[in-house]
PDB file of N, CA and C in Angstrom:
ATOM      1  N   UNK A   1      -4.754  19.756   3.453  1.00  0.00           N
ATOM      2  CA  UNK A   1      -3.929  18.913   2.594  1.00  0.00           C
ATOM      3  C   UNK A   1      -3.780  17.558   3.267  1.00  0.00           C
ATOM      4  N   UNK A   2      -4.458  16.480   2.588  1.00  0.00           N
ATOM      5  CA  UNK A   2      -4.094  15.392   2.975  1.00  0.00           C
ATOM      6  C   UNK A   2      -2.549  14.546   2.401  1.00  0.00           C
ATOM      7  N   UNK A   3      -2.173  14.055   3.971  1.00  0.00           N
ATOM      8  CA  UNK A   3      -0.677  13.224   3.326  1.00  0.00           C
ATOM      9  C   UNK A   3      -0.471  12.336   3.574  1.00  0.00           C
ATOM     10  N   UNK A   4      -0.347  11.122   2.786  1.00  0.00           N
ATOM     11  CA  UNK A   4       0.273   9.443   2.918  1.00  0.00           C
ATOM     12  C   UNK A   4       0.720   9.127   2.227  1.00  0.00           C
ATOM     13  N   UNK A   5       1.546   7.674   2.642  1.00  0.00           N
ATOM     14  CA  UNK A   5       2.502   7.225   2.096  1.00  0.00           C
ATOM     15  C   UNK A   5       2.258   6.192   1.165  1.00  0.00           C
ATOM     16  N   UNK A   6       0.216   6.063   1.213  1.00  0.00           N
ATOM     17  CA  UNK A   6      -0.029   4.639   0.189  1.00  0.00           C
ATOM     18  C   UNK A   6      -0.492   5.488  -1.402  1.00  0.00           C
ATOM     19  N   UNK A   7      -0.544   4.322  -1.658  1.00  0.00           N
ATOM     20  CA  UNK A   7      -1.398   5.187  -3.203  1.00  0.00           C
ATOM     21  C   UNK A   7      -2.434   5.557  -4.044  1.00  0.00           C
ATOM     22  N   UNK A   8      -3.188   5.018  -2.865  1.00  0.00           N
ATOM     23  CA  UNK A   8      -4.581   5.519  -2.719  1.00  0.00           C
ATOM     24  C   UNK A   8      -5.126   6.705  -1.437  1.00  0.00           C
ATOM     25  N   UNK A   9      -6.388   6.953  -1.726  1.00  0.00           N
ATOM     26  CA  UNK A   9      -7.092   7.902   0.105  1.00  0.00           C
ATOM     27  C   UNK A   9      -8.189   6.754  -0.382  1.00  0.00           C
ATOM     28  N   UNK A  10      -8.712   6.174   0.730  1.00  0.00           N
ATOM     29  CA  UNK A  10      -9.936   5.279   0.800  1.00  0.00           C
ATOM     30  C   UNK A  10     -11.240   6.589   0.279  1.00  0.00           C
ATOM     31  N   UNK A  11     -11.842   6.212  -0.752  1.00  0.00           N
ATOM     32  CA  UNK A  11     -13.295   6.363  -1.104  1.00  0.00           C
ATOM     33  C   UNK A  11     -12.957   7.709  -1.669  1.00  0.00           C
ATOM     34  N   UNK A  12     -11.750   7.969  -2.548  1.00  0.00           N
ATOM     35  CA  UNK A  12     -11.573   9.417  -3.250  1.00  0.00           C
ATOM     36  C   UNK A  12     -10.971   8.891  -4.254  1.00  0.00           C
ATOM     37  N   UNK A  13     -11.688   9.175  -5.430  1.00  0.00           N
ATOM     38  CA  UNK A  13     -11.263   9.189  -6.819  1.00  0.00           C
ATOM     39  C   UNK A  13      -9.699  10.261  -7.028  1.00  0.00           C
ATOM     40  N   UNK A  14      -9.015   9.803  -7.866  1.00  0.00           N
ATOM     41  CA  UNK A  14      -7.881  10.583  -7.545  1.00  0.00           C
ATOM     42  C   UNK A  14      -7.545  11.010  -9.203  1.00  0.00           C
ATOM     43  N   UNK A  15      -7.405  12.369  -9.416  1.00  0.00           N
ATOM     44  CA  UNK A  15      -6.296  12.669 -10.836  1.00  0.00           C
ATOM     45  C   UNK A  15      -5.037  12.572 -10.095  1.00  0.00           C
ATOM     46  N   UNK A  16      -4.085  12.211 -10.938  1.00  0.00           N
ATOM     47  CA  UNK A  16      -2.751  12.799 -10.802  1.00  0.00           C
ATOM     48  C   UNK A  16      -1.771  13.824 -11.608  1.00  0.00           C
ATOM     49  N   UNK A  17      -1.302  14.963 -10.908  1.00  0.00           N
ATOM     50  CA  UNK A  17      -1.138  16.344 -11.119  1.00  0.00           C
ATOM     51  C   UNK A  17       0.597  15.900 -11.582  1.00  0.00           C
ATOM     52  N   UNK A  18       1.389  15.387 -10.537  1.00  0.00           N
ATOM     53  CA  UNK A  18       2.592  15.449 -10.674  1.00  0.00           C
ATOM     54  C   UNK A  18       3.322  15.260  -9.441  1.00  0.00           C
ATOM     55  N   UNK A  19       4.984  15.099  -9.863  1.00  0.00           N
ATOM     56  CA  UNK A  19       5.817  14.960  -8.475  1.00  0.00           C
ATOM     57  C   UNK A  19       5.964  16.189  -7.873  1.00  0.00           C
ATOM     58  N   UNK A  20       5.795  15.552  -6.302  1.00  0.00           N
ATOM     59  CA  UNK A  20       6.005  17.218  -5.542  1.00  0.00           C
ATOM     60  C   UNK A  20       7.550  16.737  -4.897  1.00  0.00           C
ATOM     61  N   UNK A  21       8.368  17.709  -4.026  1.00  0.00           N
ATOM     62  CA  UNK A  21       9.381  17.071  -3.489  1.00  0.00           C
ATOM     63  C   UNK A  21       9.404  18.499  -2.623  1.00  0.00           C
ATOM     64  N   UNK A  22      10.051  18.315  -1.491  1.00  0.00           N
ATOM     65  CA  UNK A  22      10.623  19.550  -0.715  1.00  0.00           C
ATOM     66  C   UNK A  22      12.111  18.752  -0.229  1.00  0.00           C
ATOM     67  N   UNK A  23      13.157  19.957  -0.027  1.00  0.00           N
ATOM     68  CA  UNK A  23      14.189  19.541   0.457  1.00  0.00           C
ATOM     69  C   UNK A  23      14.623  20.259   1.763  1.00  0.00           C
ATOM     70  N   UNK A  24      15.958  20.263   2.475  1.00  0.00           N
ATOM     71  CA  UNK A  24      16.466  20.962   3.502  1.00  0.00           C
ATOM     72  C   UNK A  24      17.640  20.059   3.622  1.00  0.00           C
ATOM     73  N   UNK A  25      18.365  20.856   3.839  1.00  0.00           N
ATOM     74  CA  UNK A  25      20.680  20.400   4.330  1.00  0.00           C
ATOM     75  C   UNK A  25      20.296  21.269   5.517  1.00  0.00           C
ATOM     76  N   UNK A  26      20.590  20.494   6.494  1.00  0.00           N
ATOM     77  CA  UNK A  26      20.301  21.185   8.319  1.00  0.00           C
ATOM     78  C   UNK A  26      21.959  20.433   8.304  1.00  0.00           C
ATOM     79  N   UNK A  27      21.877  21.293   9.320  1.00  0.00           N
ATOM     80  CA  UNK A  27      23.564  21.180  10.298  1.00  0.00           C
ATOM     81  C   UNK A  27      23.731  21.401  11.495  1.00  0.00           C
ATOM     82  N   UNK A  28      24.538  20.978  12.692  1.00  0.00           N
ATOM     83  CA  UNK A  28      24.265  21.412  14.100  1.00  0.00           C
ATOM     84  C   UNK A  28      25.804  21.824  14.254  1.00  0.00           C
ATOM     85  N   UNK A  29      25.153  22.526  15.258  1.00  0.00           N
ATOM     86  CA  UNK A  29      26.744  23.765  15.866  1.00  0.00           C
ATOM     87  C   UNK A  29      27.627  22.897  15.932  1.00  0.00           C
ATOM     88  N   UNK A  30      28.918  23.548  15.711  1.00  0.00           N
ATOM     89  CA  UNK A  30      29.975  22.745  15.494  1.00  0.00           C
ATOM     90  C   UNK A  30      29.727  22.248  17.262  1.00  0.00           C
ATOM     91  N   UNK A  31      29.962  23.080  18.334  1.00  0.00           N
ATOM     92  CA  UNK A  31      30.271  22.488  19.617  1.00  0.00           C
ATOM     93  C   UNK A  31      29.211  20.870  19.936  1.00  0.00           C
ATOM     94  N   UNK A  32      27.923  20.972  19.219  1.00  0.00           N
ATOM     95  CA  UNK A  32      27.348  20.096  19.506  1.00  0.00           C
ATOM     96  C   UNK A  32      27.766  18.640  18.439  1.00  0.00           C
ATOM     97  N   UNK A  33      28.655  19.043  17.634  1.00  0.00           N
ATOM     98  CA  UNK A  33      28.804  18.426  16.413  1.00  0.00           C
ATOM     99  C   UNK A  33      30.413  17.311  17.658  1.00  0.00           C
ATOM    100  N   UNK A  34      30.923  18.506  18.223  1.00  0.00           N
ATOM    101  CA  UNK A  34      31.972  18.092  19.020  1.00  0.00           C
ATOM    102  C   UNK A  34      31.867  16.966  20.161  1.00  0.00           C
ATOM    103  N   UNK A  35      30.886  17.477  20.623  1.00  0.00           N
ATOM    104  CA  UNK A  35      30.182  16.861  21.804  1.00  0.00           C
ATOM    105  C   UNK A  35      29.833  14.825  20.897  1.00  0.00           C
ATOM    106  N   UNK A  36      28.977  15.308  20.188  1.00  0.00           N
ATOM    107  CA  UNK A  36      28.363  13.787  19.538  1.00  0.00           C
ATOM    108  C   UNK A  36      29.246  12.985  18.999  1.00  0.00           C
ATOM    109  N   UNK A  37      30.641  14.000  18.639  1.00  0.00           N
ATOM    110  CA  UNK A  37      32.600  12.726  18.440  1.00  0.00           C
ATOM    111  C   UNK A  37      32.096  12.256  19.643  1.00  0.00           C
ATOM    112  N   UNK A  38      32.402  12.665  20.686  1.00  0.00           N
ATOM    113  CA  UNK A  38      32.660  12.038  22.099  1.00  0.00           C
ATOM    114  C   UNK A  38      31.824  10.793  23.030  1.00  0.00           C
ATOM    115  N   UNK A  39      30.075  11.275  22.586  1.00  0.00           N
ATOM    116  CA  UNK A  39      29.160  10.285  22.678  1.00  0.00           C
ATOM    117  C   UNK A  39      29.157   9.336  22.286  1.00  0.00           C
ATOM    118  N   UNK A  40      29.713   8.753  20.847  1.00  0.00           N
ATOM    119  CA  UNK A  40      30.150   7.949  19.903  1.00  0.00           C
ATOM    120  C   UNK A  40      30.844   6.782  20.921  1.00  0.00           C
ATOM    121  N   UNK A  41      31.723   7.287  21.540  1.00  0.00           N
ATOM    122  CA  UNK A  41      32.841   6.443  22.453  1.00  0.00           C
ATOM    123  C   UNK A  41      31.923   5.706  23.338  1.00  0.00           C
ATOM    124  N   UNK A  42      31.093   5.893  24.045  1.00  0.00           N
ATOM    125  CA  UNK A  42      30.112   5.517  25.173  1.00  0.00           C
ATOM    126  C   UNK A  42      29.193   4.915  24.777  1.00  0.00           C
ATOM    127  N   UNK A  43      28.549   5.129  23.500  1.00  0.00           N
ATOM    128  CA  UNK A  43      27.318   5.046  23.241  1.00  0.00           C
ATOM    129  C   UNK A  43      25.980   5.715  23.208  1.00  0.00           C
ATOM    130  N   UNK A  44      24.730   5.323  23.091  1.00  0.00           N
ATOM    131  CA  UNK A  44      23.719   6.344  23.641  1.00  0.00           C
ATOM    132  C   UNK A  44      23.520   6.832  21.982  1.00  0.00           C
ATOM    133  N   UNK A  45      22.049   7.627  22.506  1.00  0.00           N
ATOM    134  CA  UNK A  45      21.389   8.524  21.654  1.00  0.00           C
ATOM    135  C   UNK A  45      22.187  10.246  21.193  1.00  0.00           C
ATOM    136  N   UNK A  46      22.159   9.831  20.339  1.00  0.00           N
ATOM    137  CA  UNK A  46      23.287  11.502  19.716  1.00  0.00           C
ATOM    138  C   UNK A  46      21.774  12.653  19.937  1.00  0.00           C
ATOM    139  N   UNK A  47      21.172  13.178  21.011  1.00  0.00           N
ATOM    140  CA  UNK A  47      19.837  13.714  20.743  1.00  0.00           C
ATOM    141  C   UNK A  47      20.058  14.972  19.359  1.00  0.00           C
ATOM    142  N   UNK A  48      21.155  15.581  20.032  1.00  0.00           N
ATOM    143  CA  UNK A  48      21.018  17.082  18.904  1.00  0.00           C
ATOM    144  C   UNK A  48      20.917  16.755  17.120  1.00  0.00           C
ATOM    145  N   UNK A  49      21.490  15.404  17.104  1.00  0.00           N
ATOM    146  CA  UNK A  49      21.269  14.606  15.499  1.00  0.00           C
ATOM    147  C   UNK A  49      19.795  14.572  15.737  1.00  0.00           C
ATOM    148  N   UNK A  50      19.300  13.845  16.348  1.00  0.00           N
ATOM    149  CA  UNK A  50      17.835  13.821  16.237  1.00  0.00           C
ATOM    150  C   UNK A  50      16.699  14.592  16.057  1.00  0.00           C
ATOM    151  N   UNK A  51      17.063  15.893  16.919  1.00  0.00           N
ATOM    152  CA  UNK A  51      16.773  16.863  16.807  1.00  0.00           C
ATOM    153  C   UNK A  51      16.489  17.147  15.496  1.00  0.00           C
ATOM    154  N   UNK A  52      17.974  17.782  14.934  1.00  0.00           N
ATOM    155  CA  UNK A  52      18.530  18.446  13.539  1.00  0.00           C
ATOM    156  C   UNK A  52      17.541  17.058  12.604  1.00  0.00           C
ATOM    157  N   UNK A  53      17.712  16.198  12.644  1.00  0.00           N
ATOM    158  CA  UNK A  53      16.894  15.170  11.435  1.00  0.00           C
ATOM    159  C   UNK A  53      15.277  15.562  11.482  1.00  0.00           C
ATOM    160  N   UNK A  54      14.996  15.510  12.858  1.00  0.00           N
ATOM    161  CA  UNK A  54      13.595  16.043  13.009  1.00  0.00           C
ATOM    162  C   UNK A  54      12.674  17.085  12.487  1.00  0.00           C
ATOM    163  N   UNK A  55      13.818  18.127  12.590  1.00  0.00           N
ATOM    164  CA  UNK A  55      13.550  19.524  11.784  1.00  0.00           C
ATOM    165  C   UNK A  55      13.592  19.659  10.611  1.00  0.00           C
ATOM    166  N   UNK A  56      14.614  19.050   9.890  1.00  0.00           N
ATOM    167  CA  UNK A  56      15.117  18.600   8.440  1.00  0.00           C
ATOM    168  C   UNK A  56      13.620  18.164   8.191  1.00  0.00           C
ATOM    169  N   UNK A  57      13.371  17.126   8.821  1.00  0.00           N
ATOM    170  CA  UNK A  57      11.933  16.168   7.836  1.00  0.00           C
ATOM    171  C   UNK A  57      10.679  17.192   8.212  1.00  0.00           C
ATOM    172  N   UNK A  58      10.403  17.504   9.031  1.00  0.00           N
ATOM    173  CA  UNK A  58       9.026  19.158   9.099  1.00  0.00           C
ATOM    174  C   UNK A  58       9.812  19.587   8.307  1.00  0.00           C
ATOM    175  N   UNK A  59      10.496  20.407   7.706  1.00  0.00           N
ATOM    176  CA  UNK A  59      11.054  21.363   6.707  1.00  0.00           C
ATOM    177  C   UNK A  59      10.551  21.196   4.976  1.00  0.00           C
ATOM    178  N   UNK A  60      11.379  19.675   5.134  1.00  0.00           N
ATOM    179  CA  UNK A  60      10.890  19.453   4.045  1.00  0.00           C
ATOM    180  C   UNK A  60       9.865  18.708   3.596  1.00  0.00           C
ATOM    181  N   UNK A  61       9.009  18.286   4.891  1.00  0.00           N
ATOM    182  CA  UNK A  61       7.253  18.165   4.088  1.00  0.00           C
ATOM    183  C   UNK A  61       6.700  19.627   4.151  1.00  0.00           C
ATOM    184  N   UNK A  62       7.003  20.424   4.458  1.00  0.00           N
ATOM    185  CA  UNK A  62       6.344  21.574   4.658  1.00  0.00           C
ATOM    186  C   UNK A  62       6.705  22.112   2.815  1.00  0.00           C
ATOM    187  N   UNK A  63       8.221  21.647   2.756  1.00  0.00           N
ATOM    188  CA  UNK A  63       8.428  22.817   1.477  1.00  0.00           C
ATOM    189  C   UNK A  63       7.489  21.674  -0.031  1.00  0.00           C
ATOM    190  N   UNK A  64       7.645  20.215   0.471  1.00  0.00           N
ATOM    191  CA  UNK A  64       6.616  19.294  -0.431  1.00  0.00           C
ATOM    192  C   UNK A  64       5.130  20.206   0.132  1.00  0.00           C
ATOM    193  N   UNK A  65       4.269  20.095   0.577  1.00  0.00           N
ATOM    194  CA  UNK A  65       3.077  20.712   0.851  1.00  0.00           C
ATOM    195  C   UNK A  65       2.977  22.006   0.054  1.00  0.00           C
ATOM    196  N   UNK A  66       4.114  22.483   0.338  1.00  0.00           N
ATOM    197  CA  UNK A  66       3.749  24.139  -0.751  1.00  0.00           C
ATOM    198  C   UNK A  66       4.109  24.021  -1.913  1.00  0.00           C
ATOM    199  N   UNK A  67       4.522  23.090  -2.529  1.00  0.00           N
ATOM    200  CA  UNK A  67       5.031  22.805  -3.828  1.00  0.00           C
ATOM    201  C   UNK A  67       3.903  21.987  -4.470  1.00  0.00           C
ATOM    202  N   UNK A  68       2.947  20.948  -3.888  1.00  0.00           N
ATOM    203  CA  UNK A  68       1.447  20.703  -3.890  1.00  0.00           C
ATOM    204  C   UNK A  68       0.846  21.639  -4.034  1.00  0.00           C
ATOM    205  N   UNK A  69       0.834  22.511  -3.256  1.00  0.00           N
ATOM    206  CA  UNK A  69      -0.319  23.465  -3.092  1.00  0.00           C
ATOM    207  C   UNK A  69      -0.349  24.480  -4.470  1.00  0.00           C
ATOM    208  N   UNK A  70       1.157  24.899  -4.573  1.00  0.00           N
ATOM    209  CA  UNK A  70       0.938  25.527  -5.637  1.00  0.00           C
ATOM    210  C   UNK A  70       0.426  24.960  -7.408  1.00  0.00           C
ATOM    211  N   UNK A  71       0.736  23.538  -6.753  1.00  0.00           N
ATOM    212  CA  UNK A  71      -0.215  23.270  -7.941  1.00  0.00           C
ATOM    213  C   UNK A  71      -1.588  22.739  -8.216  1.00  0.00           C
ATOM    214  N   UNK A  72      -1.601  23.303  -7.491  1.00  0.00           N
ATOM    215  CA  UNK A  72      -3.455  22.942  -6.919  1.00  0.00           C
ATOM    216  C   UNK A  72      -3.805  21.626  -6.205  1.00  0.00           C
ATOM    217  N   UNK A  73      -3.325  21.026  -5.953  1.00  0.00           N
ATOM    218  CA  UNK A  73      -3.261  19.689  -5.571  1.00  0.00           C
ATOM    219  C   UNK A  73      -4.296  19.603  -3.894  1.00  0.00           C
ATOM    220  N   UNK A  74      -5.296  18.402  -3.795  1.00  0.00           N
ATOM    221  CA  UNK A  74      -5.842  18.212  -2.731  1.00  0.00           C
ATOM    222  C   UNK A  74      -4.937  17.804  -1.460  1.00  0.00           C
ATOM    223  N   UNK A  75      -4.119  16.693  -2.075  1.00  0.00           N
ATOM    224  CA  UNK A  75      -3.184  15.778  -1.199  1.00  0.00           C
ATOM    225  C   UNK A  75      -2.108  15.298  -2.194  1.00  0.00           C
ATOM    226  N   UNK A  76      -1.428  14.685  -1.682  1.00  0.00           N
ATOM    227  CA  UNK A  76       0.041  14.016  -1.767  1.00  0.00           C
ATOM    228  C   UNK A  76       0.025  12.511  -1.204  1.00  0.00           C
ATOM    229  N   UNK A  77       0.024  11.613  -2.086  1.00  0.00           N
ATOM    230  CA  UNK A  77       0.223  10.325  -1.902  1.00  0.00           C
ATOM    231  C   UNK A  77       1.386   9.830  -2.436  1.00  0.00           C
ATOM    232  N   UNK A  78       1.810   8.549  -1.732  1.00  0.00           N
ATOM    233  CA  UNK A  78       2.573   7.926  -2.165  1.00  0.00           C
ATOM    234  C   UNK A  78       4.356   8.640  -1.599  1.00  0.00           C
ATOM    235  N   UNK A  79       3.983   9.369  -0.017  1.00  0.00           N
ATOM    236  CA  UNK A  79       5.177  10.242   0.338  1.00  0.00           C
ATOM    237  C   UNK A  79       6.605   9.241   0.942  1.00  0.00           C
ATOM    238  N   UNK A  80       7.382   9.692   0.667  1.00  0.00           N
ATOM    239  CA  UNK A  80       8.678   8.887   0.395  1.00  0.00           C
ATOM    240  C   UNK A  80       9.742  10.131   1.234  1.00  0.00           C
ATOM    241  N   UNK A  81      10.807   9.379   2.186  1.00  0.00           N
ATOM    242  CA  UNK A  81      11.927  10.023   2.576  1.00  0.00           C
ATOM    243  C   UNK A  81      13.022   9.889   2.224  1.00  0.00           C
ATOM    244  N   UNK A  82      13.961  10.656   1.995  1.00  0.00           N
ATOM    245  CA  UNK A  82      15.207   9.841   1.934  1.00  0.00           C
ATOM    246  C   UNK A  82      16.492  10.993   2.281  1.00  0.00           C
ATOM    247  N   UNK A  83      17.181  10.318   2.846  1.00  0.00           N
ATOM    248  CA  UNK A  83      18.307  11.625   3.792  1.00  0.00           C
ATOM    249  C   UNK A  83      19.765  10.664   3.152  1.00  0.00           C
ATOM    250  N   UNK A  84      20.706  11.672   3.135  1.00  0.00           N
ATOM    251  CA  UNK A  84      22.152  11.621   2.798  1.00  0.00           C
ATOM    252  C   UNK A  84      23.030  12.595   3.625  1.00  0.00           C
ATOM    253  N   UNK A  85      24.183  12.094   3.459  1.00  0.00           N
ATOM    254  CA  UNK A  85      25.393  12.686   4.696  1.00  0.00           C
ATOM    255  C   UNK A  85      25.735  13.491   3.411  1.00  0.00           C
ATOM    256  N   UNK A  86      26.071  14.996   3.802  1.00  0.00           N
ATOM    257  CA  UNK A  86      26.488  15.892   3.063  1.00  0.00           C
ATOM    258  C   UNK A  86      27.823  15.996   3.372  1.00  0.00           C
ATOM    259  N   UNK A  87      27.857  16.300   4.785  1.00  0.00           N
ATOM    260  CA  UNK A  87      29.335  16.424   5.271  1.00  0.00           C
ATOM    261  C   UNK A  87      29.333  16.175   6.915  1.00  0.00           C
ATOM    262  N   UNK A  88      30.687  16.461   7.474  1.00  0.00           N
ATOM    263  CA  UNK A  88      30.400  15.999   8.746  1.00  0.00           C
ATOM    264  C   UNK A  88      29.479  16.695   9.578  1.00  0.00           C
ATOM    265  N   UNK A  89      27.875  16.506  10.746  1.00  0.00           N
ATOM    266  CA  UNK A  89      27.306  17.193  10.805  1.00  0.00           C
ATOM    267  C   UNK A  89      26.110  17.525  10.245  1.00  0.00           C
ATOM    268  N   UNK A  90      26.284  17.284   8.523  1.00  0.00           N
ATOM    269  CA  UNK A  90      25.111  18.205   7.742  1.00  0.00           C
ATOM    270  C   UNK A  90      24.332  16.833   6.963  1.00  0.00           C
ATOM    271  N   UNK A  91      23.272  17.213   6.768  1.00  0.00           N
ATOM    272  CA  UNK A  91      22.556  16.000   6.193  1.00  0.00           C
ATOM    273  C   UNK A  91      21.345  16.681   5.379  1.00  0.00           C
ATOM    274  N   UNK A  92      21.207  16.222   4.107  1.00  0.00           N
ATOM    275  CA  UNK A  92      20.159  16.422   3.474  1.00  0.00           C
ATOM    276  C   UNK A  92      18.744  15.391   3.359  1.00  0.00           C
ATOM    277  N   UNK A  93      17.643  16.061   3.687  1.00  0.00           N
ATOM    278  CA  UNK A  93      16.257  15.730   3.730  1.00  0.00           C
ATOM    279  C   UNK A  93      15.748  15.737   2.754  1.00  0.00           C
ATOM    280  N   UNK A  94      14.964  14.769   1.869  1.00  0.00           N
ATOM    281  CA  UNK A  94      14.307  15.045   0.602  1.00  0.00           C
ATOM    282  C   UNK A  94      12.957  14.386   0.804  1.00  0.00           C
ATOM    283  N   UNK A  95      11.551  14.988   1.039  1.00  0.00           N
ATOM    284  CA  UNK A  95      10.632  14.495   0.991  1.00  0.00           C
ATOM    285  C   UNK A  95       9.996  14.598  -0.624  1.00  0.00           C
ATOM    286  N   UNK A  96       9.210  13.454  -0.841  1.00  0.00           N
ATOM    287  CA  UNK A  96       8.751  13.611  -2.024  1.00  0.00           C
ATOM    288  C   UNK A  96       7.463  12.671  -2.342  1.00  0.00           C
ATOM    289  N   UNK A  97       6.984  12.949  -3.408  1.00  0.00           N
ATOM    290  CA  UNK A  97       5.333  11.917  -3.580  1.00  0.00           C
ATOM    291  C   UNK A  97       4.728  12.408  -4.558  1.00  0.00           C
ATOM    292  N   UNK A  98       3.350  11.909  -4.791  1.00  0.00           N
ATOM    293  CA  UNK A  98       2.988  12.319  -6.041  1.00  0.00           C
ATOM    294  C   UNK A  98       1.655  13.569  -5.507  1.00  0.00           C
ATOM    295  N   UNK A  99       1.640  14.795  -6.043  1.00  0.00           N
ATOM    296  CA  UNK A  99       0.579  15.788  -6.011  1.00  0.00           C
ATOM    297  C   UNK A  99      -1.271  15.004  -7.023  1.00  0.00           C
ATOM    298  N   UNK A 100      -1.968  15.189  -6.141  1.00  0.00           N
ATOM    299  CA  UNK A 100      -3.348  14.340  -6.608  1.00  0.00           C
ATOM    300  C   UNK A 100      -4.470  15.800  -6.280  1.00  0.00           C
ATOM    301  N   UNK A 101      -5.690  15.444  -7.424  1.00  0.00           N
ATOM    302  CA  UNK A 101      -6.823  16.509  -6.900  1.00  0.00           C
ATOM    303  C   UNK A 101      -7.830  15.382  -6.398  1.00  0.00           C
ATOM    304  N   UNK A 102      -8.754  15.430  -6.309  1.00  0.00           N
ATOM    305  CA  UNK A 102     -10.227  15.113  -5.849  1.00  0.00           C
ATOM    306  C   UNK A 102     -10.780  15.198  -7.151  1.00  0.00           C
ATOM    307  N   UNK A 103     -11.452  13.973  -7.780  1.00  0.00           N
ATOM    308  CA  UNK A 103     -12.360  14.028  -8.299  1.00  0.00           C
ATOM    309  C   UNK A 103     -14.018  13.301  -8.402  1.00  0.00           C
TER     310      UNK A 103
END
């Protein structure tokens, strides 16, 4: 499965199938949730946010990829992110793009 973010693949004729999207709401342990109040004060990299965002975005190109796949799709162009604060801690991942075959 090929994946990018333009709207073309160089030297592949493209149909277009439809929107794919995968999602994920990740959250980190409250103690680490505790810890990153406190980092806030000092400054610095919150890592376990980074982490948790990191996983969030593999999650949900993975659940876009199988949502392609099941529709037969070669690749996914035109892939797009976009994350929102759910609550304190939790954040939702939404990958999304358009499903394409090879022709």
């Amino acid at each position: 499965m090929i994946l990018v973010n333009t709207d073309y693949i160089t030297g592949k004729n493209l149909e277009m199938i439809g929107l794919v999207r995968g999602t994920m709401i990740q959250s980190v342990h409250l103690g680490k949730d505790i810890m990153n109040s406190f980092k806030t004060l000092v400054g610095g990299e919150l890592s376990s946010y980074t982490e948790m965002m990191s996983e969030a975005r593999a999650i949900a190109t993975k659940r876009m990829v199988d949502d392609a796949q099941a529709m037969g799709a070669d690749a996914v162009i035109n892939i797009r992110y976009t994350s929102s604060s759910v609550t304190q801690g939790a954040a939702e991942v939404m990958a999304y793009g358009t499903a394409v075959k090879f022709v």
